[in-house]
C-alpha atoms as a PDB file:
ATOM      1  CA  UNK A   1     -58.128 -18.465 -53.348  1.00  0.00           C
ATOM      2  CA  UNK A   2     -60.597 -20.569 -55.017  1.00  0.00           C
ATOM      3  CA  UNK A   3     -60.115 -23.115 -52.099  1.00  0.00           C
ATOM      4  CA  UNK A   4     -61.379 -20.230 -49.777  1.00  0.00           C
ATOM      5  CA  UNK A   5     -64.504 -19.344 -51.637  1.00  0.00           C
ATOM      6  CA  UNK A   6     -65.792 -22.885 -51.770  1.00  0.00           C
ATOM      7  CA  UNK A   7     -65.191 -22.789 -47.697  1.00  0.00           C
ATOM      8  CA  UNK A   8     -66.760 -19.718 -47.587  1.00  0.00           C
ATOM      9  CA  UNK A   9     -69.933 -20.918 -49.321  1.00  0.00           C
ATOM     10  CA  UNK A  10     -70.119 -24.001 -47.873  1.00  0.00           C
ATOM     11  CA  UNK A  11     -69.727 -23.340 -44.334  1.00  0.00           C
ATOM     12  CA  UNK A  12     -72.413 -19.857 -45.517  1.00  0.00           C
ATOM     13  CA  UNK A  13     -74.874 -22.356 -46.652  1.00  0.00           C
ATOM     14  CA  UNK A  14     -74.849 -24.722 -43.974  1.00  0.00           C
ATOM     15  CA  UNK A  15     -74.910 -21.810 -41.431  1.00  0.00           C
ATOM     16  CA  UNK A  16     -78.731 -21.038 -43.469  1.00  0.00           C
ATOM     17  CA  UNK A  17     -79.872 -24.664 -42.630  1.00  0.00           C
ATOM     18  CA  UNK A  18     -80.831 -23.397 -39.178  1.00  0.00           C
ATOM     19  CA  UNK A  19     -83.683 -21.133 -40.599  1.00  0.00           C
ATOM     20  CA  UNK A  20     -85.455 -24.837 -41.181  1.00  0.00           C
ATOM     21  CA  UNK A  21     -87.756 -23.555 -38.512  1.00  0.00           C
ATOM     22  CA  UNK A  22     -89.091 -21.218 -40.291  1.00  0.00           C
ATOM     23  CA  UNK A  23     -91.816 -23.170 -41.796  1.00  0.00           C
ATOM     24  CA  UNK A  24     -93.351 -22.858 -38.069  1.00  0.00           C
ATOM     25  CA  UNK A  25     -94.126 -19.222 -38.392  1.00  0.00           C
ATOM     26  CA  UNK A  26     -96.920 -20.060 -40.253  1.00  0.00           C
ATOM     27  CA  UNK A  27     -98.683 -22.193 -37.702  1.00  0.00           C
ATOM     28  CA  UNK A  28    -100.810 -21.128 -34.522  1.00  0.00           C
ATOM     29  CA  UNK A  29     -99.346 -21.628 -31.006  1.00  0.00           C
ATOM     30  CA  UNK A  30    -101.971 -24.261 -30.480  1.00  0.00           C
ATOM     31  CA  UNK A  31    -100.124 -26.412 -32.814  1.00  0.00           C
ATOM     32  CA  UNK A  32     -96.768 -25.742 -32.298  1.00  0.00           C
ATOM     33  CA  UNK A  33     -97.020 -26.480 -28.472  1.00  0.00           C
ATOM     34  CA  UNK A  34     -98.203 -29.825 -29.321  1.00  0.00           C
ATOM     35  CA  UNK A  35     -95.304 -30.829 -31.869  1.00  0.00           C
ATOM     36  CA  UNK A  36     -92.849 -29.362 -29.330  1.00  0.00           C
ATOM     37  CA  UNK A  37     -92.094 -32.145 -26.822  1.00  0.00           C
ATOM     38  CA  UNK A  38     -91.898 -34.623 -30.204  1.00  0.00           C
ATOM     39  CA  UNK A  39     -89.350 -32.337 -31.815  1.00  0.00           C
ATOM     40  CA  UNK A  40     -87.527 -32.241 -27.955  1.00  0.00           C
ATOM     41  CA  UNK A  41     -87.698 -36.448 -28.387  1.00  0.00           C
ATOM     42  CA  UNK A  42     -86.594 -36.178 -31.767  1.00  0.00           C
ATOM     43  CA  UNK A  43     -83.746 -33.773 -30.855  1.00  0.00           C
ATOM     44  CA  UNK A  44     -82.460 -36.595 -28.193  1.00  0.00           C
ATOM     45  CA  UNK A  45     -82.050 -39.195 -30.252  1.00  0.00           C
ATOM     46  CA  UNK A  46     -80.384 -37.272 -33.526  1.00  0.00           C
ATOM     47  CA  UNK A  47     -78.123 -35.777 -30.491  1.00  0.00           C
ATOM     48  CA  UNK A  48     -77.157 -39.274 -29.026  1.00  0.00           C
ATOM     49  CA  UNK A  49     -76.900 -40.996 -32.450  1.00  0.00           C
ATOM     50  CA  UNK A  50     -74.645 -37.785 -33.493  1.00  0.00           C
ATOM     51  CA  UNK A  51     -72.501 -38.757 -30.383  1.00  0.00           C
ATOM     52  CA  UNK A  52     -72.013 -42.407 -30.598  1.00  0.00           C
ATOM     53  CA  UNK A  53     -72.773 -42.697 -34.404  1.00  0.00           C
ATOM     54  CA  UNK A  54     -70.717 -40.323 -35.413  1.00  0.00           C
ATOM     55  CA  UNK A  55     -68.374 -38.114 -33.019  1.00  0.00           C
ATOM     56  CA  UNK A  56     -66.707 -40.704 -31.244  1.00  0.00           C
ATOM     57  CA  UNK A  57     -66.380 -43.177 -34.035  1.00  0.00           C
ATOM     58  CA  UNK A  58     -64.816 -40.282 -36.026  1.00  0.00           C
ATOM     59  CA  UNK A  59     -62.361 -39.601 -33.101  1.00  0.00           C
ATOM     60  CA  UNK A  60     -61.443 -42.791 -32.734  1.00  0.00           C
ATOM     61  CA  UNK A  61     -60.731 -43.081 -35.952  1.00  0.00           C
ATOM     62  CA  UNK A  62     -58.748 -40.439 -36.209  1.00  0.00           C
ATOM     63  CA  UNK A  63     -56.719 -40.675 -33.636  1.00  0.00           C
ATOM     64  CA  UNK A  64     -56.083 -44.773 -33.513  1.00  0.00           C
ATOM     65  CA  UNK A  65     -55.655 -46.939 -29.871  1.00  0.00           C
ATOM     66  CA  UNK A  66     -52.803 -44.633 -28.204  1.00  0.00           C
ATOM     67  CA  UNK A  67     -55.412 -41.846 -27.185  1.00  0.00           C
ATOM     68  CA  UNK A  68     -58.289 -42.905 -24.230  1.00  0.00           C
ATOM     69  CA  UNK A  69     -60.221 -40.125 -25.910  1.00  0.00           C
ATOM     70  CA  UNK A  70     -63.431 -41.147 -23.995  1.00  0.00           C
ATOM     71  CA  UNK A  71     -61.814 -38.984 -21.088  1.00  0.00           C
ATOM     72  CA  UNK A  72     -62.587 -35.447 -23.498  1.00  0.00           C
ATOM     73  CA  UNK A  73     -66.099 -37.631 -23.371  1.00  0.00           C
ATOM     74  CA  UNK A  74     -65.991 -37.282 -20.181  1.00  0.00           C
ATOM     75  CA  UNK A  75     -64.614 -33.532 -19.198  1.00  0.00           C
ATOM     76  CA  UNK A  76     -67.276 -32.363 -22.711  1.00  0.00           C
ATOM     77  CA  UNK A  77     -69.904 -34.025 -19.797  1.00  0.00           C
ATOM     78  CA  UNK A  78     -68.927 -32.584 -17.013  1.00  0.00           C
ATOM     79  CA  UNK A  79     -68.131 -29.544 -17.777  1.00  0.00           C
ATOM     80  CA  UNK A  80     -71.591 -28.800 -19.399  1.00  0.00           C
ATOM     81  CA  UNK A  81     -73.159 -29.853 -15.620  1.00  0.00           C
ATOM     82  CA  UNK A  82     -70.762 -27.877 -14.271  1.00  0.00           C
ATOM     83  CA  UNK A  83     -71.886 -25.019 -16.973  1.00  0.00           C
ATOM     84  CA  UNK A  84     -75.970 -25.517 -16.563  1.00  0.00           C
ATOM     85  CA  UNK A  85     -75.427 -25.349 -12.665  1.00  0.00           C
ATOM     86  CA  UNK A  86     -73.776 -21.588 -13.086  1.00  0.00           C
ATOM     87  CA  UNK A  87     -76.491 -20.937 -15.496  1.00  0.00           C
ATOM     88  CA  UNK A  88     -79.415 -22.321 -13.832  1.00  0.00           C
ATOM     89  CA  UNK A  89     -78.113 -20.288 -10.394  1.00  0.00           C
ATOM     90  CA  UNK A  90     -77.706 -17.000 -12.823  1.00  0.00           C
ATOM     91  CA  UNK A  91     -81.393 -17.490 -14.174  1.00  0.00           C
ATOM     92  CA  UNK A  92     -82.687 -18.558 -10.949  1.00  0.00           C
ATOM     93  CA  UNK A  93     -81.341 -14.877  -9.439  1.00  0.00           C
ATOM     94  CA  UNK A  94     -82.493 -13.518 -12.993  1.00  0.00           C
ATOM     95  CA  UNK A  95     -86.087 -14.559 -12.348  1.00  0.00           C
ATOM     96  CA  UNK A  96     -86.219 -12.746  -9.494  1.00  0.00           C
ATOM     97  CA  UNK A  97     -86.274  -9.618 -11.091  1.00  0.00           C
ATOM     98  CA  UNK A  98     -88.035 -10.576 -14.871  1.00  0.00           C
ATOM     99  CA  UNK A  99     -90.519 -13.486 -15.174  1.00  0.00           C
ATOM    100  CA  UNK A 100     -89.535 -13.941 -18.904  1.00  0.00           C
ATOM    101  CA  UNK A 101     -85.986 -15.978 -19.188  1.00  0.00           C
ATOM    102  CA  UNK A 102     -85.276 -19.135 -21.017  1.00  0.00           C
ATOM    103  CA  UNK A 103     -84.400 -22.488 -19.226  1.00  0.00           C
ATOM    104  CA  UNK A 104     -80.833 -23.069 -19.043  1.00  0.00           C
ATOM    105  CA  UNK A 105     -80.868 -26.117 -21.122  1.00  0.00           C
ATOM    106  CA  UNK A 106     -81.580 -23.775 -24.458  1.00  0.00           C
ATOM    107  CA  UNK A 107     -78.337 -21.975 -23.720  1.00  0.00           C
ATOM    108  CA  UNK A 108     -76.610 -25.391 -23.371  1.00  0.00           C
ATOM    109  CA  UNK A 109     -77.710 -26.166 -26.697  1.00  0.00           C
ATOM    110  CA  UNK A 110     -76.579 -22.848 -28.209  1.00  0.00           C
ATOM    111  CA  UNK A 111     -73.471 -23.482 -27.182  1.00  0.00           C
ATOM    112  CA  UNK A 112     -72.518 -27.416 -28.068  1.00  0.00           C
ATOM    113  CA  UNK A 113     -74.158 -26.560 -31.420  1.00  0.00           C
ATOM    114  CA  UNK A 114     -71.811 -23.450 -31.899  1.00  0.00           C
ATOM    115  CA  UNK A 115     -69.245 -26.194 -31.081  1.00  0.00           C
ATOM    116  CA  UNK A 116     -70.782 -28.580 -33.621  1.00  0.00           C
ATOM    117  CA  UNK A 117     -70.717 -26.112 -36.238  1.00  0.00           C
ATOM    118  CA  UNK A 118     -66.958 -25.140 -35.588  1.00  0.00           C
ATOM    119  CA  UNK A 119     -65.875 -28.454 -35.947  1.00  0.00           C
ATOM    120  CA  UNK A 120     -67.991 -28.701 -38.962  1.00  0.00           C
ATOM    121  CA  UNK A 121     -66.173 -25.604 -40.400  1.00  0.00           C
ATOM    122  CA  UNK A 122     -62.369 -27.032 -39.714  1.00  0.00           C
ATOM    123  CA  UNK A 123     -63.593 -30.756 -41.462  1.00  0.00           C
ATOM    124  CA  UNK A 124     -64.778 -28.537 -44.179  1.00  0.00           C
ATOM    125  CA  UNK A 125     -62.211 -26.549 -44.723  1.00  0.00           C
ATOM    126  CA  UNK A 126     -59.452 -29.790 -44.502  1.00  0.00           C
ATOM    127  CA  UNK A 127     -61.559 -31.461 -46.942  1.00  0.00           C
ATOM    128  CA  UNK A 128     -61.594 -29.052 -49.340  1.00  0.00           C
ATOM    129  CA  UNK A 129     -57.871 -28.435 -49.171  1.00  0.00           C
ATOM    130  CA  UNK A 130     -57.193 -32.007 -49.592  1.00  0.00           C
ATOM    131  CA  UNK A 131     -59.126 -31.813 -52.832  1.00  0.00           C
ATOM    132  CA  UNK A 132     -62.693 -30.140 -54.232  1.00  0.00           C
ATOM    133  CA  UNK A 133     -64.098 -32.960 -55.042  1.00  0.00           C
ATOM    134  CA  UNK A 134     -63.475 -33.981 -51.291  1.00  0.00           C
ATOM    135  CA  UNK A 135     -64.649 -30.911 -49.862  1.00  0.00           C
ATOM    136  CA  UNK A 136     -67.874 -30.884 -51.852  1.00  0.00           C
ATOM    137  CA  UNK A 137     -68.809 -34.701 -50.537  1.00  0.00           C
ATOM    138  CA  UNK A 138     -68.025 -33.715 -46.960  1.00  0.00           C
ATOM    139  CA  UNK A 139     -70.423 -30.481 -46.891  1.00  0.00           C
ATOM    140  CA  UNK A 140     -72.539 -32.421 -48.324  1.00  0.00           C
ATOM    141  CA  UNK A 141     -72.688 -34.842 -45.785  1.00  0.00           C
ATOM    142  CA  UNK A 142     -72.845 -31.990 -43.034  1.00  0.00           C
ATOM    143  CA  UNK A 143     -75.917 -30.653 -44.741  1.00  0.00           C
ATOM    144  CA  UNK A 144     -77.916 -33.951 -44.552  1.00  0.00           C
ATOM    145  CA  UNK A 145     -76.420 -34.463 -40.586  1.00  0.00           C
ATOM    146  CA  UNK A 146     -77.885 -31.037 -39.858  1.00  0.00           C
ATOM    147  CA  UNK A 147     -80.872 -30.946 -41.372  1.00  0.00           C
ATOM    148  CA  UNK A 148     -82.649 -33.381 -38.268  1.00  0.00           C
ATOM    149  CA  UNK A 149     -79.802 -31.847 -36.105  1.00  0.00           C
ATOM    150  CA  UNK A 150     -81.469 -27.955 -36.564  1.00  0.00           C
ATOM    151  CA  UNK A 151     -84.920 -29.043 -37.081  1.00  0.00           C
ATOM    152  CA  UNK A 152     -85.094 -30.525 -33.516  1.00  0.00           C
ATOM    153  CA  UNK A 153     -82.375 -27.693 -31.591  1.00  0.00           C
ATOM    154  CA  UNK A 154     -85.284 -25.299 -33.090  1.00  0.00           C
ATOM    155  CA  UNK A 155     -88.110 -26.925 -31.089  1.00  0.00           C
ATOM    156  CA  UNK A 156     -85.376 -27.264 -28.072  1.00  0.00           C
ATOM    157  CA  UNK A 157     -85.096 -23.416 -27.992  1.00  0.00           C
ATOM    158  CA  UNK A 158     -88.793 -22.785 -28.372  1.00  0.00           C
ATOM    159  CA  UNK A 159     -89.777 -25.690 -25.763  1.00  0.00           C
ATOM    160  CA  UNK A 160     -86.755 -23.714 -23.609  1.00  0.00           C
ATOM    161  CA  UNK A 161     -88.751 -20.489 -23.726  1.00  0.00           C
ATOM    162  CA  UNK A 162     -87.722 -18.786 -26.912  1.00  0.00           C
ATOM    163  CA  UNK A 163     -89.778 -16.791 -29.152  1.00  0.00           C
ATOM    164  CA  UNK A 164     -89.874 -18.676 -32.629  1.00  0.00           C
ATOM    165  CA  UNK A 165     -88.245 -15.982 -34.400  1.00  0.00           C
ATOM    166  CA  UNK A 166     -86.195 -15.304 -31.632  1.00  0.00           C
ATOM    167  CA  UNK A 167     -84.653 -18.722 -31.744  1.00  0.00           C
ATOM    168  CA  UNK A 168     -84.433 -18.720 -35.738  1.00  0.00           C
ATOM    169  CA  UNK A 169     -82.109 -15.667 -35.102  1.00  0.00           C
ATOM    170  CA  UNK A 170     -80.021 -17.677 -31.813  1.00  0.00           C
ATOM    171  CA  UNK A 171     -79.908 -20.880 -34.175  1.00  0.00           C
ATOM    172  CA  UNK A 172     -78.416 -19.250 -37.603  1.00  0.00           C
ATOM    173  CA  UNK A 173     -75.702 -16.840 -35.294  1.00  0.00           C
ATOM    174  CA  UNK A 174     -74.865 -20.705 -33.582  1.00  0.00           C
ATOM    175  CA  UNK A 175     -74.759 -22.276 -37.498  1.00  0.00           C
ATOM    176  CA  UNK A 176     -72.185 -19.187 -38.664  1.00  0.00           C
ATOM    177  CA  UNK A 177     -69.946 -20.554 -36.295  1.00  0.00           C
ATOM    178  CA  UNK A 178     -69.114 -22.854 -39.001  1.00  0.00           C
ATOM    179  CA  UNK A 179     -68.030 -20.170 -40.748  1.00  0.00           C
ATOM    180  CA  UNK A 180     -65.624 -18.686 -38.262  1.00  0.00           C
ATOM    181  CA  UNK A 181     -64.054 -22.848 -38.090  1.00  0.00           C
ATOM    182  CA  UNK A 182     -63.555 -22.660 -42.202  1.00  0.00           C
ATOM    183  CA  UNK A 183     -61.968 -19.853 -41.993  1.00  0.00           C
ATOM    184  CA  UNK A 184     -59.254 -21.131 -38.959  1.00  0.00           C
ATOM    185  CA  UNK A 185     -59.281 -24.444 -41.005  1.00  0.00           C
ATOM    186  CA  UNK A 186     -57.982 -23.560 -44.468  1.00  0.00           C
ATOM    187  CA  UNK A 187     -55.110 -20.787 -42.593  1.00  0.00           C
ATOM    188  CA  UNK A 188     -54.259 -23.196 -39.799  1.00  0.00           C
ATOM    189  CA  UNK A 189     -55.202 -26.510 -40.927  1.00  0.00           C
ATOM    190  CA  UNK A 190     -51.567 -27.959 -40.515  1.00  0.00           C
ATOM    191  CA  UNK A 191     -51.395 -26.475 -36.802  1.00  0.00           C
ATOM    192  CA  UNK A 192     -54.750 -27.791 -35.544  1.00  0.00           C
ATOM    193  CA  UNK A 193     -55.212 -30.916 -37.257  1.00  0.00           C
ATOM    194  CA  UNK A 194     -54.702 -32.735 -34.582  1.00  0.00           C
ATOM    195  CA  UNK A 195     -56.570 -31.324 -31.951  1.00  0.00           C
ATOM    196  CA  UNK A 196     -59.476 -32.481 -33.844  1.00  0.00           C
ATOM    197  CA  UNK A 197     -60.004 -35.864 -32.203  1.00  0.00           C
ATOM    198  CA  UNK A 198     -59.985 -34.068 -29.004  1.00  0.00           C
ATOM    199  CA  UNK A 199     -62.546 -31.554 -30.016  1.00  0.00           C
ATOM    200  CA  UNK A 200     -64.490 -34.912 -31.697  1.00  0.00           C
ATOM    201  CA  UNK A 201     -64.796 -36.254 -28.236  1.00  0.00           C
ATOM    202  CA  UNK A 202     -65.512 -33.241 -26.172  1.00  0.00           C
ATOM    203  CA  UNK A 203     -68.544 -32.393 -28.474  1.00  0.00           C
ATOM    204  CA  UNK A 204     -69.922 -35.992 -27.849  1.00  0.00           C
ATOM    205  CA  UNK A 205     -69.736 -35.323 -24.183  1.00  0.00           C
ATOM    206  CA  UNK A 206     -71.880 -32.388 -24.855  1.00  0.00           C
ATOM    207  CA  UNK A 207     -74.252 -33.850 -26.847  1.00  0.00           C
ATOM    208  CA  UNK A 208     -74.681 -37.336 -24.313  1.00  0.00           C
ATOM    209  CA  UNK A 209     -75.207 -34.720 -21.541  1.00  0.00           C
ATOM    210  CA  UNK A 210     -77.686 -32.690 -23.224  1.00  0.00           C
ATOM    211  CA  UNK A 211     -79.252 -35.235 -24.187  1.00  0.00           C
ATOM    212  CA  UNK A 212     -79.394 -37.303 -21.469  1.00  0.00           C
ATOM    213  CA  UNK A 213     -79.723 -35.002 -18.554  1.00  0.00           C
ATOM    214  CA  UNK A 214     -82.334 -32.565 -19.920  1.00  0.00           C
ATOM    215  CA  UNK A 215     -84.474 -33.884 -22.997  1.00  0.00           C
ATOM    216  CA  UNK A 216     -84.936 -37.286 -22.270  1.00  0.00           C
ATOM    217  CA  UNK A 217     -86.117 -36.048 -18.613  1.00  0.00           C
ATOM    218  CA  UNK A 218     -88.683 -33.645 -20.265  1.00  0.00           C
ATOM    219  CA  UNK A 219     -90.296 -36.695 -22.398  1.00  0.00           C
ATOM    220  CA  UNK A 220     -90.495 -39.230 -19.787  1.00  0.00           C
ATOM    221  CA  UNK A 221     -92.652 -37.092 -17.495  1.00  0.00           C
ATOM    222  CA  UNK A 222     -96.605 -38.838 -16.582  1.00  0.00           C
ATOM    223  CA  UNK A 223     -97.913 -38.612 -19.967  1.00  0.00           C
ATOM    224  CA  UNK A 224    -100.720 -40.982 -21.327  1.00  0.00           C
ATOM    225  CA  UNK A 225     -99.622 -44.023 -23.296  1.00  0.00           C
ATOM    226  CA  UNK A 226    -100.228 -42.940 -26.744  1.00  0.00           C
ATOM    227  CA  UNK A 227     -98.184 -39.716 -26.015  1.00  0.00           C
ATOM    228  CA  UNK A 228     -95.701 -41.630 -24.174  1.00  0.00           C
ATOM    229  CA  UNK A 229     -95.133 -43.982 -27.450  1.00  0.00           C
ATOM    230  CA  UNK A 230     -95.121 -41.136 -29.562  1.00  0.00           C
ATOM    231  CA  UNK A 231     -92.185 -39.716 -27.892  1.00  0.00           C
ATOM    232  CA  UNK A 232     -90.256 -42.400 -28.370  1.00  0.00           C
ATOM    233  CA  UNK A 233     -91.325 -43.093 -31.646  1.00  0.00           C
ATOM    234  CA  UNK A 234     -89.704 -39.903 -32.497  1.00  0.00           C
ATOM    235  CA  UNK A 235     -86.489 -40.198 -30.013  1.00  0.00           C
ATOM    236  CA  UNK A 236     -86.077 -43.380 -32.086  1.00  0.00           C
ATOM    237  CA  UNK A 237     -86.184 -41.701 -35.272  1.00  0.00           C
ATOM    238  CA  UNK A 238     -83.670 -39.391 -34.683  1.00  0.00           C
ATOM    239  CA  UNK A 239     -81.433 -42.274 -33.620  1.00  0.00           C
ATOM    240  CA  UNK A 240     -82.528 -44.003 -36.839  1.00  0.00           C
ATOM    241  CA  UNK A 241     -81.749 -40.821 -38.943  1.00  0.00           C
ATOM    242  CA  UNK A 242     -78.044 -40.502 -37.739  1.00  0.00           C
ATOM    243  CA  UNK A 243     -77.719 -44.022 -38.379  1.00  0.00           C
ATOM    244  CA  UNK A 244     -78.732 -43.404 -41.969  1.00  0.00           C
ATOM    245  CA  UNK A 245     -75.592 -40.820 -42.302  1.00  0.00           C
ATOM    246  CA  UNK A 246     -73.356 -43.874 -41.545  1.00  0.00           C
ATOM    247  CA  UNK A 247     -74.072 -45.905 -44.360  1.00  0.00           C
END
């Protein structure tokens, strides 16, 4: 049972990572609005990196050259513009009636991070029932891959239309996913192994369509020059930052 309780506090802690927004409760609006669209850029490139840097790789390795696994790529893509159409026509018809609803693309992120987090949970929990050693290094390396990860779904979920508080409660209830994936790893780890590489995959489609079809939109709108290289200053950081997880 000691295996259990190190899931347990792992996946626990991890889950707590998404209240790194709360520093932003202590700021005006003023400023917050302006650091928004950075922390969108930011978001795009940790979200892309996370995809090709890290999901796919992982699958791929995982799996070896029998499985085209870039076809999960694929469906994770389409099925999330499948999934932002049916939510975009349900807040569309929503708006009719309330002028306060979020942008579809926050809900899109609340789920592929709940995703995220449950396959975050399952590596966790068949690390740590290989070994504890094993499953200390792995959460480890979860912790510094969602640290960038949370900060910039936070100013996604604001930027979406969320109150700040609000999305600090929508972000930690996404993060203790992880917890609910721990706890299906260590009883089932044997059964599901491998549908990880599949899972791998379909959260990288996810992620590239996010990212690609509504954040890098938002920060390549007319914007002056300085603002403009800002943005990608910060989309490049993010990439930078998941590259950093690799080495």
């Amino acid at each position: 049972m000691a295996v259990l309780l190190y899931i347990l506090v792992s996946t626990i802690l991890i889950s707590g990572i998404a209240f790194v927004g709360i520093f932003t409760l202590f700021f005006r609006d003023s400023f917050i609005s302006k650091i928004l669209l950075v922390l969108v850029a930011f978001s795009a490139g940790a979200l892309l990196g996370g995809a090709f840097l890290h999901l796919i790789p992982e699958a791929v390795h995982k799996a070896g050259p029998d499985y085209n696994l870039f076809l999960f790529v694929i469906l994770g893509f389409c099925l999330f513009y499948i999934l932002e159409d049916f939510i975009s026509w349900h807040h569309c018809h929503k708006t009719k009636h309330s002028e306060h609803s979020a942008e579809p693309f926050s809900y899109l992120i609340l789920i592929s991070d709940g995703i995220h987090n449950f396959i975050d949970g399952l590596i966790i929990a068949a690390s740590f029932v290989a070994s504890i050693p094993l499953g200390v290094a792995t959460s480890l390396a979860v912790v510094f891959h969602e640290i960038p990860q949370e900060i910039g779904d936070f100013g996604i979920l604001v930027y979406g239309g969320f109150k700040r508080m609000n999305a600090l409660i929508l972000n930690f209830l996404s993060g203790l996913v992880a917890v609910a994936g721990g706890l299906i790893g260590f009883f089932l780890v044997d059964k599901i192994e491998g549908s990880m590489v599949f899972l791998l995959s379909f959260a990288a489609g996810n992620f590239i369509y996010i990212a690609s079809a509504d954040l890098i939109p938002e920060i390549k709108q007319r914007f002056p020059v300085k603002k403009s290289l800002l943005h990608f200053f910060a989309f490049l950081i993010g990439i930078v930052f998941m590259l950093l997880l690799t080495l």
